[in-house]
C-alpha atoms as a PDB file:
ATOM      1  CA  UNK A   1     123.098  69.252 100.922  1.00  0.00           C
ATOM      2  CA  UNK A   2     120.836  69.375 103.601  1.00  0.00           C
ATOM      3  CA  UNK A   3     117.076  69.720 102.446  1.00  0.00           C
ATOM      4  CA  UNK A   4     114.949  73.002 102.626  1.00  0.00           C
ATOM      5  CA  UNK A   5     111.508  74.553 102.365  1.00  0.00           C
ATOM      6  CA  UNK A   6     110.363  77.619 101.593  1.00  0.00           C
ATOM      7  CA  UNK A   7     107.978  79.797 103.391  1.00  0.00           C
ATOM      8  CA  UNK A   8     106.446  83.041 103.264  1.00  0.00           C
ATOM      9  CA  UNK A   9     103.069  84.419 104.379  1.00  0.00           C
ATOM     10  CA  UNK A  10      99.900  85.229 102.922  1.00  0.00           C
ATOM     11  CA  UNK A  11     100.437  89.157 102.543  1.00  0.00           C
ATOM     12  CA  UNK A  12     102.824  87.545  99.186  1.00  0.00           C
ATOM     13  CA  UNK A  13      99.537  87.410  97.366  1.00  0.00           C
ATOM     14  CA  UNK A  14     101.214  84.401  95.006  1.00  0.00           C
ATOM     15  CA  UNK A  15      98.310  82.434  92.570  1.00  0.00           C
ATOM     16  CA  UNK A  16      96.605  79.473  93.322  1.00  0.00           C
ATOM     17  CA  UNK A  17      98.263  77.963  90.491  1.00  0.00           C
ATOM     18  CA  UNK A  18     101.811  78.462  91.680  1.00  0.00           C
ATOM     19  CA  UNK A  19     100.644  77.111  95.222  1.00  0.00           C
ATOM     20  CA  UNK A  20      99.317  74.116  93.947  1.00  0.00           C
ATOM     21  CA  UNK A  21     102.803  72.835  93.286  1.00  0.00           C
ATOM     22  CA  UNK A  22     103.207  72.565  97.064  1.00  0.00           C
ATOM     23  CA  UNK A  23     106.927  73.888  96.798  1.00  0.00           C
ATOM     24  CA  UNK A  24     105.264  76.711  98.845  1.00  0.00           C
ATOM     25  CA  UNK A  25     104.440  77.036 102.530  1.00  0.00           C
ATOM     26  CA  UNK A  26     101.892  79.556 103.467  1.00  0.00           C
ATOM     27  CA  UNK A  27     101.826  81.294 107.211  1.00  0.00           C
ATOM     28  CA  UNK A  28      97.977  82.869 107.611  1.00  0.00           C
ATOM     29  CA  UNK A  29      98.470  86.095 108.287  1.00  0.00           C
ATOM     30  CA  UNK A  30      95.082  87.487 110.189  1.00  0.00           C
ATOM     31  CA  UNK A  31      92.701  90.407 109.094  1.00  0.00           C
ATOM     32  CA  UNK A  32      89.973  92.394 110.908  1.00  0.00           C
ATOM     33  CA  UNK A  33      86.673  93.131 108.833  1.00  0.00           C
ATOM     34  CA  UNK A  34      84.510  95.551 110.864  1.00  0.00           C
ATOM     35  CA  UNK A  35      85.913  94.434 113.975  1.00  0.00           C
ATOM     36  CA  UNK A  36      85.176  90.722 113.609  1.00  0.00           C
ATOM     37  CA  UNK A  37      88.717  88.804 113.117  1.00  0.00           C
ATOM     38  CA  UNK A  38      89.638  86.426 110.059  1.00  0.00           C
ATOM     39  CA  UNK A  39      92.448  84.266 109.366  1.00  0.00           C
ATOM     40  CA  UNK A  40      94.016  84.558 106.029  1.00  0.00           C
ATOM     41  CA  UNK A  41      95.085  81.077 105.034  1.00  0.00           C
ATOM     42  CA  UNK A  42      95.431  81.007 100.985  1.00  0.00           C
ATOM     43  CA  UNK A  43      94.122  82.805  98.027  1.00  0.00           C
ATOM     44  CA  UNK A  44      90.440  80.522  98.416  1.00  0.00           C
ATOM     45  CA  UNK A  45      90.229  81.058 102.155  1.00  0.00           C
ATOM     46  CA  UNK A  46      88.553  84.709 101.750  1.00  0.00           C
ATOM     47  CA  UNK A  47      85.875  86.425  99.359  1.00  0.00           C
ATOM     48  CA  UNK A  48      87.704  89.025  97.853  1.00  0.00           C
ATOM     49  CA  UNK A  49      84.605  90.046  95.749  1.00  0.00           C
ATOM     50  CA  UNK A  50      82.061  90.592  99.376  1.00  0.00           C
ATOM     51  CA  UNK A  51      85.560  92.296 101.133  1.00  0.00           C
ATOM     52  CA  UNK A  52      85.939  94.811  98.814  1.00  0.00           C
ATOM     53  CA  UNK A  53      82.732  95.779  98.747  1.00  0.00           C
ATOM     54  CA  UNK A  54      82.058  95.824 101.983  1.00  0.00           C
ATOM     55  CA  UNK A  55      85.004  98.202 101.948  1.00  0.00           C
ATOM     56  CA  UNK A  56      83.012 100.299  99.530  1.00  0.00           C
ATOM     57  CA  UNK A  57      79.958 100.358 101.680  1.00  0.00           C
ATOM     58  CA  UNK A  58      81.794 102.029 104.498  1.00  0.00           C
ATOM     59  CA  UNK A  59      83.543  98.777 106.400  1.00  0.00           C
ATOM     60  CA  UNK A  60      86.385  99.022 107.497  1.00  0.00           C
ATOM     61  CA  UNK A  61      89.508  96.641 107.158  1.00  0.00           C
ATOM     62  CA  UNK A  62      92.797  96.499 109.332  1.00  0.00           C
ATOM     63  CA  UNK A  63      95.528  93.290 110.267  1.00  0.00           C
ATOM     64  CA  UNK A  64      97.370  91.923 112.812  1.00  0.00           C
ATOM     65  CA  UNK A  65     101.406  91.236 113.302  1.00  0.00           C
ATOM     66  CA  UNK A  66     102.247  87.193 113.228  1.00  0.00           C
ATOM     67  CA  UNK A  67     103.744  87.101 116.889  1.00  0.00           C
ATOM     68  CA  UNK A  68     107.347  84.773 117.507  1.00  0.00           C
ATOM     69  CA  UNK A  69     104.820  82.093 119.408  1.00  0.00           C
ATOM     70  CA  UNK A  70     102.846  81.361 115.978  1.00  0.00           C
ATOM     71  CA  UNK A  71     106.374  81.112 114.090  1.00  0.00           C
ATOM     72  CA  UNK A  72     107.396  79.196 116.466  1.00  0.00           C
ATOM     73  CA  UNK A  73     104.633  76.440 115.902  1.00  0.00           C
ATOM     74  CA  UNK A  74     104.886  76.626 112.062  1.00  0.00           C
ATOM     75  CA  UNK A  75     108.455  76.203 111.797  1.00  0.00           C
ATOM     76  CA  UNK A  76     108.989  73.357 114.386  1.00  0.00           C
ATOM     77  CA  UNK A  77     107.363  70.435 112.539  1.00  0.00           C
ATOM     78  CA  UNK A  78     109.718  70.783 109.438  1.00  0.00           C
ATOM     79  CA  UNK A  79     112.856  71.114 111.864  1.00  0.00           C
ATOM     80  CA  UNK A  80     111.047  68.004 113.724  1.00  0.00           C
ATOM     81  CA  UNK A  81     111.607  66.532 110.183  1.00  0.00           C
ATOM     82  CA  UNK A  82     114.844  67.222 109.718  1.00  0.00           C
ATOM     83  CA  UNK A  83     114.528  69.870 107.516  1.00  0.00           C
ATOM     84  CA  UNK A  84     115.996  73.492 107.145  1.00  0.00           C
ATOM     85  CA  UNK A  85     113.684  76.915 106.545  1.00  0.00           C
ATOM     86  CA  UNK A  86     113.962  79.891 104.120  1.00  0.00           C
ATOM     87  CA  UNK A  87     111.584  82.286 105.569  1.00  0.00           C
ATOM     88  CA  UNK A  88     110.895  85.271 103.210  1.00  0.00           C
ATOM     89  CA  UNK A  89     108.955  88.050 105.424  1.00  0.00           C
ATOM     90  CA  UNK A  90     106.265  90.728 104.077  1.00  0.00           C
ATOM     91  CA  UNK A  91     108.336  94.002 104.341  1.00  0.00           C
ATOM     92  CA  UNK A  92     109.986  95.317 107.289  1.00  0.00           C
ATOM     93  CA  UNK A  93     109.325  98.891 106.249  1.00  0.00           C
ATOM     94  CA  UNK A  94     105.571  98.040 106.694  1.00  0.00           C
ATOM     95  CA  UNK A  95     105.373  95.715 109.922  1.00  0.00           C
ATOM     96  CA  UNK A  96     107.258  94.101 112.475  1.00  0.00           C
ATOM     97  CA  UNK A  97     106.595  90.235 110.671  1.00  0.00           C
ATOM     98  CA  UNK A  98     111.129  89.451 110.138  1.00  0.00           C
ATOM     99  CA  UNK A  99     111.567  90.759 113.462  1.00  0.00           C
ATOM    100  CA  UNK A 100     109.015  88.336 115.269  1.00  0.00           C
ATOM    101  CA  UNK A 101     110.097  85.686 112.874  1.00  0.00           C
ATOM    102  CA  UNK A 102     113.797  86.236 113.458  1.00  0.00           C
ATOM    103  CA  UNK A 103     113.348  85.621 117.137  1.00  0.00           C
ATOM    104  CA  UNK A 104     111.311  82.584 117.113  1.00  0.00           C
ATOM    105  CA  UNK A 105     114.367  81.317 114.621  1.00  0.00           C
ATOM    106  CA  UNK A 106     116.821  82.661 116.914  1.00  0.00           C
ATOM    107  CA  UNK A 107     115.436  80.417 119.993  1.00  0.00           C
ATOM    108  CA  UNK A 108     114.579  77.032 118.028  1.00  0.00           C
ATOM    109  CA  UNK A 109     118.092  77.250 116.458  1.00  0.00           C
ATOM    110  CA  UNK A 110     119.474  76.693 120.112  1.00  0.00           C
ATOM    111  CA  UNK A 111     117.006  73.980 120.699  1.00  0.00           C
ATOM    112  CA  UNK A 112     117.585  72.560 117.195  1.00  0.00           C
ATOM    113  CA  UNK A 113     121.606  73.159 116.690  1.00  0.00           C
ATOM    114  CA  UNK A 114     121.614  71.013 114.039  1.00  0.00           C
ATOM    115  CA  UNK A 115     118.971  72.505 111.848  1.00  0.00           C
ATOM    116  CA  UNK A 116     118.952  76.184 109.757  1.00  0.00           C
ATOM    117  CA  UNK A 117     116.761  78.733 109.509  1.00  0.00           C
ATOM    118  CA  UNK A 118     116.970  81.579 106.817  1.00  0.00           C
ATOM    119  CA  UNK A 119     114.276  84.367 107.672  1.00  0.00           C
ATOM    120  CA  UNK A 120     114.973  86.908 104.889  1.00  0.00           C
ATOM    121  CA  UNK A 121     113.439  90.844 104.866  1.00  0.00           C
ATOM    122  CA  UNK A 122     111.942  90.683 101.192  1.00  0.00           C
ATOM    123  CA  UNK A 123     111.356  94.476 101.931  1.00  0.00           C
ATOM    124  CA  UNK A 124     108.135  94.343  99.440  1.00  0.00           C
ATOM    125  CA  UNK A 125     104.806  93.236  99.789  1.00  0.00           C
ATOM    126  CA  UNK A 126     102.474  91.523  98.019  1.00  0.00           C
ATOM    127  CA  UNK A 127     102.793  90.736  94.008  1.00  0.00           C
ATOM    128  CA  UNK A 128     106.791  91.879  94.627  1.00  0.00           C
ATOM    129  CA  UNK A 129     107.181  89.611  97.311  1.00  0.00           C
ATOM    130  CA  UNK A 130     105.986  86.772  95.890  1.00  0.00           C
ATOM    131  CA  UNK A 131     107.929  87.178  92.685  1.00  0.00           C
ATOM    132  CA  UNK A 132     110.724  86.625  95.173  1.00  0.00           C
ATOM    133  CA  UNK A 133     109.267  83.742  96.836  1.00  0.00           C
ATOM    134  CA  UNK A 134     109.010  82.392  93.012  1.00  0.00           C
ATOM    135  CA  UNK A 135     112.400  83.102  92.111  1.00  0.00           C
ATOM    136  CA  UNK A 136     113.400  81.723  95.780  1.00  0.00           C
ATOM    137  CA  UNK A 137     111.541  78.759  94.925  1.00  0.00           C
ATOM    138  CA  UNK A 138     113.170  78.460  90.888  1.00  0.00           C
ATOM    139  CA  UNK A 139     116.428  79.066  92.843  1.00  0.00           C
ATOM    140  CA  UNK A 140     115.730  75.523  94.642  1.00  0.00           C
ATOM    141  CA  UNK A 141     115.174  73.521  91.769  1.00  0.00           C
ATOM    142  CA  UNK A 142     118.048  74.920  90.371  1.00  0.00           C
ATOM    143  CA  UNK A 143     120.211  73.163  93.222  1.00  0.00           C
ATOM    144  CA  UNK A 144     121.008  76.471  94.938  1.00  0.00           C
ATOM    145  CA  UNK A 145     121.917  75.670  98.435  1.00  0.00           C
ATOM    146  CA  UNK A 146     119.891  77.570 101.653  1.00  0.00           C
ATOM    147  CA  UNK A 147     123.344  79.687 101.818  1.00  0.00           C
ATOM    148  CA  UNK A 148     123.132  80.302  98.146  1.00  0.00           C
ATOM    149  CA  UNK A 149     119.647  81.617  97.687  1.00  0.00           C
ATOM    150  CA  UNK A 150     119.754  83.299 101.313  1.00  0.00           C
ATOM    151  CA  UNK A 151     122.686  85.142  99.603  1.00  0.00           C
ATOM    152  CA  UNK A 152     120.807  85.309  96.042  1.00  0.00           C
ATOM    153  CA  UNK A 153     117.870  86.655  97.584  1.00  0.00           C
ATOM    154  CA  UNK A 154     119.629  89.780  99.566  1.00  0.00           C
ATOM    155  CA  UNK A 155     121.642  90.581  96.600  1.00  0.00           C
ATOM    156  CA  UNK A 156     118.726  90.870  94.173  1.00  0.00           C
ATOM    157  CA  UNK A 157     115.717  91.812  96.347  1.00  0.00           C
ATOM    158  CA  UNK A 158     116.028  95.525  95.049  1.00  0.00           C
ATOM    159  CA  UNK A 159     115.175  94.801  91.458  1.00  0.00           C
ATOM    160  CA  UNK A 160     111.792  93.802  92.796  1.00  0.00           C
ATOM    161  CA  UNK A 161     110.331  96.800  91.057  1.00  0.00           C
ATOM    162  CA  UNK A 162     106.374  97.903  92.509  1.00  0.00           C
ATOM    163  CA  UNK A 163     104.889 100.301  91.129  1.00  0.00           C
ATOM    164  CA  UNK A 164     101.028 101.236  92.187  1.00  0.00           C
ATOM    165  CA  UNK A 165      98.013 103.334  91.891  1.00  0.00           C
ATOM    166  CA  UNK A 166      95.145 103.800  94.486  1.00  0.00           C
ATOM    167  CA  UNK A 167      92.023 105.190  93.596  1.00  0.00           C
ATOM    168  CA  UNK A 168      90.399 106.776  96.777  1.00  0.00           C
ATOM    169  CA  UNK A 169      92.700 108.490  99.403  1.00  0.00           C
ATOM    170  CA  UNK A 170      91.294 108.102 102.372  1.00  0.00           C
ATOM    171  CA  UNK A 171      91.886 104.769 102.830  1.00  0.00           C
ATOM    172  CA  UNK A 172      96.343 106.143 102.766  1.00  0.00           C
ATOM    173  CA  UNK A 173      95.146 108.943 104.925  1.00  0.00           C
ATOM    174  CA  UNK A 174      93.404 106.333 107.633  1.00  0.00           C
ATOM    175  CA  UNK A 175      96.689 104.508 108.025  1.00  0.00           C
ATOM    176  CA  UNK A 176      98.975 108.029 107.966  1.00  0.00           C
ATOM    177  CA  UNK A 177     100.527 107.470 104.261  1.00  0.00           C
ATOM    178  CA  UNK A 178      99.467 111.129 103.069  1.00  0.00           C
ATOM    179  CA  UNK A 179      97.823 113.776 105.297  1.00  0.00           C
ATOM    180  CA  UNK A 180      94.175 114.966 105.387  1.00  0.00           C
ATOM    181  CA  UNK A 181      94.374 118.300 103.758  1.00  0.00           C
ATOM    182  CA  UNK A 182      96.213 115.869 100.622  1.00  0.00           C
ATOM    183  CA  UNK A 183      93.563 113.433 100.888  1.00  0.00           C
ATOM    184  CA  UNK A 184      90.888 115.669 100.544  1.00  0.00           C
ATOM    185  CA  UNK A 185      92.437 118.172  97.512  1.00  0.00           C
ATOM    186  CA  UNK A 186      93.169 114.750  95.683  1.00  0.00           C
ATOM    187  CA  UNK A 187      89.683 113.552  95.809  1.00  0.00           C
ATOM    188  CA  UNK A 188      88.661 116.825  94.831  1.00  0.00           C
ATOM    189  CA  UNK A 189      90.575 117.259  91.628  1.00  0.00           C
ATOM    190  CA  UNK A 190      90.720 113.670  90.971  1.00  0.00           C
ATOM    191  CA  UNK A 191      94.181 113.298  91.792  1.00  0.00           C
ATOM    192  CA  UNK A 192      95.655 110.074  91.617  1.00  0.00           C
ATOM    193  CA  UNK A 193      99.132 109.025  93.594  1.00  0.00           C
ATOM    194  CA  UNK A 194     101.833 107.042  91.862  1.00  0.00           C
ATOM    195  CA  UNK A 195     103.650 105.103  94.531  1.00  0.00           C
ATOM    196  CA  UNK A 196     106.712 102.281  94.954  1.00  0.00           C
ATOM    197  CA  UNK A 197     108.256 100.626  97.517  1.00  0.00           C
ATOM    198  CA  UNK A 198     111.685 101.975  98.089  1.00  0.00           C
ATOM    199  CA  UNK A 199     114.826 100.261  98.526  1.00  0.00           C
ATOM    200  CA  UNK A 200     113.719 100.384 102.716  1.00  0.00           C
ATOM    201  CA  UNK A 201     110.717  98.432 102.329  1.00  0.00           C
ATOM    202  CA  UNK A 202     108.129 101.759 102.714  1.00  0.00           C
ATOM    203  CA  UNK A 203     105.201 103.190 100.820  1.00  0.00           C
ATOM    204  CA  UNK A 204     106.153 106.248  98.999  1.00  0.00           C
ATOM    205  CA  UNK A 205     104.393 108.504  96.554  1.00  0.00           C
ATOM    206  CA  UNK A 206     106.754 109.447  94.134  1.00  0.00           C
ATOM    207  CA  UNK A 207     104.237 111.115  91.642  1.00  0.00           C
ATOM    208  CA  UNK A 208     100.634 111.883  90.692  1.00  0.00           C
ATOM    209  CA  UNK A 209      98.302 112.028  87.695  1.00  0.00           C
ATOM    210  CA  UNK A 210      95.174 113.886  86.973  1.00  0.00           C
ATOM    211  CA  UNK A 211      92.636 111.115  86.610  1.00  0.00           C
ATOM    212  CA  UNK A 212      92.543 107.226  86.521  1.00  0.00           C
ATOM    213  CA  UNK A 213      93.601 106.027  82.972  1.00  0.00           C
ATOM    214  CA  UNK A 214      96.578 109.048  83.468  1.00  0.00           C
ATOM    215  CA  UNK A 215      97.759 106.780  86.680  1.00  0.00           C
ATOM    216  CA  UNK A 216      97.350 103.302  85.074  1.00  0.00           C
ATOM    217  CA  UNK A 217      99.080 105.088  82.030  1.00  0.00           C
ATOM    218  CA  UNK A 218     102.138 106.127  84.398  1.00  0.00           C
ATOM    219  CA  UNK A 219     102.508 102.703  85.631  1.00  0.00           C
ATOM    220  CA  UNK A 220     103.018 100.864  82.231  1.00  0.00           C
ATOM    221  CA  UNK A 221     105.535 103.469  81.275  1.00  0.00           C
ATOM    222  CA  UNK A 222     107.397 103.004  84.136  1.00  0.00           C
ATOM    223  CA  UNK A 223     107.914  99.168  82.909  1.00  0.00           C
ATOM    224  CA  UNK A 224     109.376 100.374  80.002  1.00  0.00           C
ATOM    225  CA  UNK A 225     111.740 102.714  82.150  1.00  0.00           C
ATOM    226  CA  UNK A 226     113.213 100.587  84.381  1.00  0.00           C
ATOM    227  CA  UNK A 227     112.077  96.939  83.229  1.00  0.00           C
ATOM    228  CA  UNK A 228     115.035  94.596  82.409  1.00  0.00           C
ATOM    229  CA  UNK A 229     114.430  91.661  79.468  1.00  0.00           C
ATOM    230  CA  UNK A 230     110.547  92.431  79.873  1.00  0.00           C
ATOM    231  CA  UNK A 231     110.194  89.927  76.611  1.00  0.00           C
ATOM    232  CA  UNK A 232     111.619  87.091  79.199  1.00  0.00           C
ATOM    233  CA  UNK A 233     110.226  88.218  82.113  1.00  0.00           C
ATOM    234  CA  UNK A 234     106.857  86.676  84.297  1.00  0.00           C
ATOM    235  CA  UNK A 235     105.160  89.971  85.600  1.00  0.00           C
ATOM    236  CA  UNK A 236     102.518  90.299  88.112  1.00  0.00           C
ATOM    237  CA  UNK A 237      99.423  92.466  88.278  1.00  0.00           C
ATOM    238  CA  UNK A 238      97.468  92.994  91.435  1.00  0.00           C
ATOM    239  CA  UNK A 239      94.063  94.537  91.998  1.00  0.00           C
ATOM    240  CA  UNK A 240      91.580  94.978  94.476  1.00  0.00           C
ATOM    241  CA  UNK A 241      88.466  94.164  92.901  1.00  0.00           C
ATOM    242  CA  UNK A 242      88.806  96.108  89.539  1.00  0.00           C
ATOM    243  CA  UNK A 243      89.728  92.669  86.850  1.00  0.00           C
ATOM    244  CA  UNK A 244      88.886  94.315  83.867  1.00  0.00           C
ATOM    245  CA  UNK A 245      91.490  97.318  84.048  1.00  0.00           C
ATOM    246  CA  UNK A 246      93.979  94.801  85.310  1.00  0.00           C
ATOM    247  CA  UNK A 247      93.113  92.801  81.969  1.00  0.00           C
ATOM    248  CA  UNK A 248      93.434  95.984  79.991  1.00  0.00           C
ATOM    249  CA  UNK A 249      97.151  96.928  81.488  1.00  0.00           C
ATOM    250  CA  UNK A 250      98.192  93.233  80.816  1.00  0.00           C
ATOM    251  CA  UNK A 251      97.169  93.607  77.326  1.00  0.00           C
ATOM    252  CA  UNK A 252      98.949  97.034  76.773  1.00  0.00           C
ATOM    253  CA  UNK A 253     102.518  95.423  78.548  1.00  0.00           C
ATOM    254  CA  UNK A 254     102.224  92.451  75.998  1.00  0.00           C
ATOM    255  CA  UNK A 255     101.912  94.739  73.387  1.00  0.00           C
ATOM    256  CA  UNK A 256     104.069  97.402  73.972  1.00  0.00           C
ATOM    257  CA  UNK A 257     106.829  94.842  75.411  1.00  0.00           C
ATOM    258  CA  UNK A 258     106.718  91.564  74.365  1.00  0.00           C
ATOM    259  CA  UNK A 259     106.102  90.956  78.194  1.00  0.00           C
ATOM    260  CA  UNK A 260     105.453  86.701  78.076  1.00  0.00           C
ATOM    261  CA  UNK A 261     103.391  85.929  80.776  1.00  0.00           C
ATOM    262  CA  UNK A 262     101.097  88.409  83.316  1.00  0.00           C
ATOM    263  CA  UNK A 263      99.869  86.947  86.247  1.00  0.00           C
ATOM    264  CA  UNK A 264      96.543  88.779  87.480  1.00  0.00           C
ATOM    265  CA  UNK A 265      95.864  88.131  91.243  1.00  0.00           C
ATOM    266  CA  UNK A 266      93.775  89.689  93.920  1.00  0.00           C
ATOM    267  CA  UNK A 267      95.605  92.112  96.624  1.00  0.00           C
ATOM    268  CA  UNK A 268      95.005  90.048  99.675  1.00  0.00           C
ATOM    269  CA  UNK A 269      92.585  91.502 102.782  1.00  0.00           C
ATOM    270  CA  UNK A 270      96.015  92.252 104.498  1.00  0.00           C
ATOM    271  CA  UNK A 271      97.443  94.796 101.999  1.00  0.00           C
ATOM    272  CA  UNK A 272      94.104  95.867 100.786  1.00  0.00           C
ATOM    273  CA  UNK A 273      92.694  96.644 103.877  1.00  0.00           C
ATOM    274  CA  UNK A 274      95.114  99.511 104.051  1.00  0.00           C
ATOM    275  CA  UNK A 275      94.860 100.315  99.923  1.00  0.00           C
ATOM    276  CA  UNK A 276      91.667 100.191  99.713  1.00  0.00           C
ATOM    277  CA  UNK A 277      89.047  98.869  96.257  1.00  0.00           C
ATOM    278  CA  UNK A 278      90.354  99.686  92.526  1.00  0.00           C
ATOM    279  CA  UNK A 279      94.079  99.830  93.919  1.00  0.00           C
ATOM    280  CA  UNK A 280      96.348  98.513  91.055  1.00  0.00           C
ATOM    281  CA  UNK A 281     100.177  97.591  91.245  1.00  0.00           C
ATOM    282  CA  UNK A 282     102.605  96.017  88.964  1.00  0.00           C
ATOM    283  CA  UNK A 283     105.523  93.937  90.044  1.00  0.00           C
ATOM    284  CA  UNK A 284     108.609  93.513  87.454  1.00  0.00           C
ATOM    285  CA  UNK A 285     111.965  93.096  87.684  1.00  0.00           C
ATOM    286  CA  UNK A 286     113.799  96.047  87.086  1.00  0.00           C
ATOM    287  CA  UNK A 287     117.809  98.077  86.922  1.00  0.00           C
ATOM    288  CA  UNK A 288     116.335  99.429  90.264  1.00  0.00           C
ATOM    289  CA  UNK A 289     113.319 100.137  92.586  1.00  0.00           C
END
């Protein structure tokens, strides 16, 4: 069985302490703070503290696409090695990342015939697509095979389950996810969306609630809805700067579920510059999306 690494980017939003295991290859995806351009290389390479409240103060955050070329240099050294590549992409619903990475694979394939490369649409994005990459990666130690988890991964990649709340509008209305005229009534009445991914890889509001502890309320009930074996399960919560309602939530899923483990993380500059501060999201495994 030929040997394999896995690789995703930095829009996965996985902990520091499931890095550290090096089992894990990061691409830097790159993020624009008031104009002036940062790479995104791991979960210590930004301040996520000083970005969101910059974002607060009136900055203002967008990213940038990871073109073939820079696949292209990341996955040559480990073909160079003599080693294979499962690629798991942020979303194609939200950016064109699989496609560029799909071409660069396409074109070192033919100058590498005897190597592999895997570059799998996760369709999710951040805490759901790194519970992939961790399951990809649990896959591996298992023995699966590239074939296998390539396979694995496409069958399952729809009981990635995200379910999120924002907290100021605007922030969806500046990159065209709801209109102005709902951007502005929401804020108004304090209207909060309750969004997923669907089974495309896209943003989608699928319901509101009147106020902030409404929406976070929403979200945990939605575990119980469509969670499968929540007592065995590894769930993620990710915020943008707001740790102790994140805490909170945690606290209510062990309770309510048995849930064994909660990973809290930062939403990375990438997602969050298009989400905005106090955006929460919970990432389970679920009957369906």
């Amino acid at each position: 069985m030929s040997e394999y690494v896995i690789i995703t980017d930095t829009s996965a939003d996985i902990p520091a302490s499931v890095l550290d295991k090096g089992q894990i290859h990061l691409i830097p995806m790159v993020y624009q703070l008031n104009g002036e351009e940062h790479p995104h290389k791991d979960p210590g390479s930004w301040d996520s503290k000083a970005f969101y409240d910059q974002l607060r103060n009136g900055g203002t955050g967008s990213t940038s696409q990871i073109s073939p070329a820079v696949y292209t240099d990341y996955f040559e050294p480990f073909l160079k090695e003599g080693k294979d590549i499962l690629y798991i992409s942020l979303s194609g619903g939200l950016t064109s990342t699989w496609q560029s990475s799909h071409l660069a694979a396409t074109d070192l394939m033919e100058e590498y015939p005897e190597r592999k490369i895997s570059c799998v649409d996760s369709l999710a994005a951040t805490g759901g697509q790194g519970i992939l990459v961790i399951l990809a990666a649990q896959n591996q130690e298992k023995g699966m095979s590239l074939e296998e988890n390539t396979a694995w991964l496409e069958e399952n990649r729809l009981h990635i389950c995200h379910w999120f709340t924002v907290n100021d509008l605007n922030y969806l209305k500046k990159g065209g996810r709801v209109s102005a005229a709902t951007a502005f009534v929401g804020t108004m009445l304090s209207i909060k969306p309750i969004m997923h991914t669907s089974d495309e890889g896209k943003l989608t509001v699928v319901g509101k609630a009147r106020g902030r502890k409404s929406s976070l309320n929403t979200l945990i009930d939605t575990v119980g809805r469509l969670g499968i074996d929540l007592q065995e399960q590894t769930m993620f919560i990710c915020q943008a700067d707001c740790r102790a309602e994140a805490e909170a939530v945690a606290a209510e899923l062990k309770r309510r579920y048995g849930v064994k483990e909660v990973y809290i993380n930062y939403i990375g500059p990438v997602i969050g510059s298009h989400t905005g501060p106090d955006t929460m999201g919970l990432f389970f495994v679920g009957t369906e999306r």
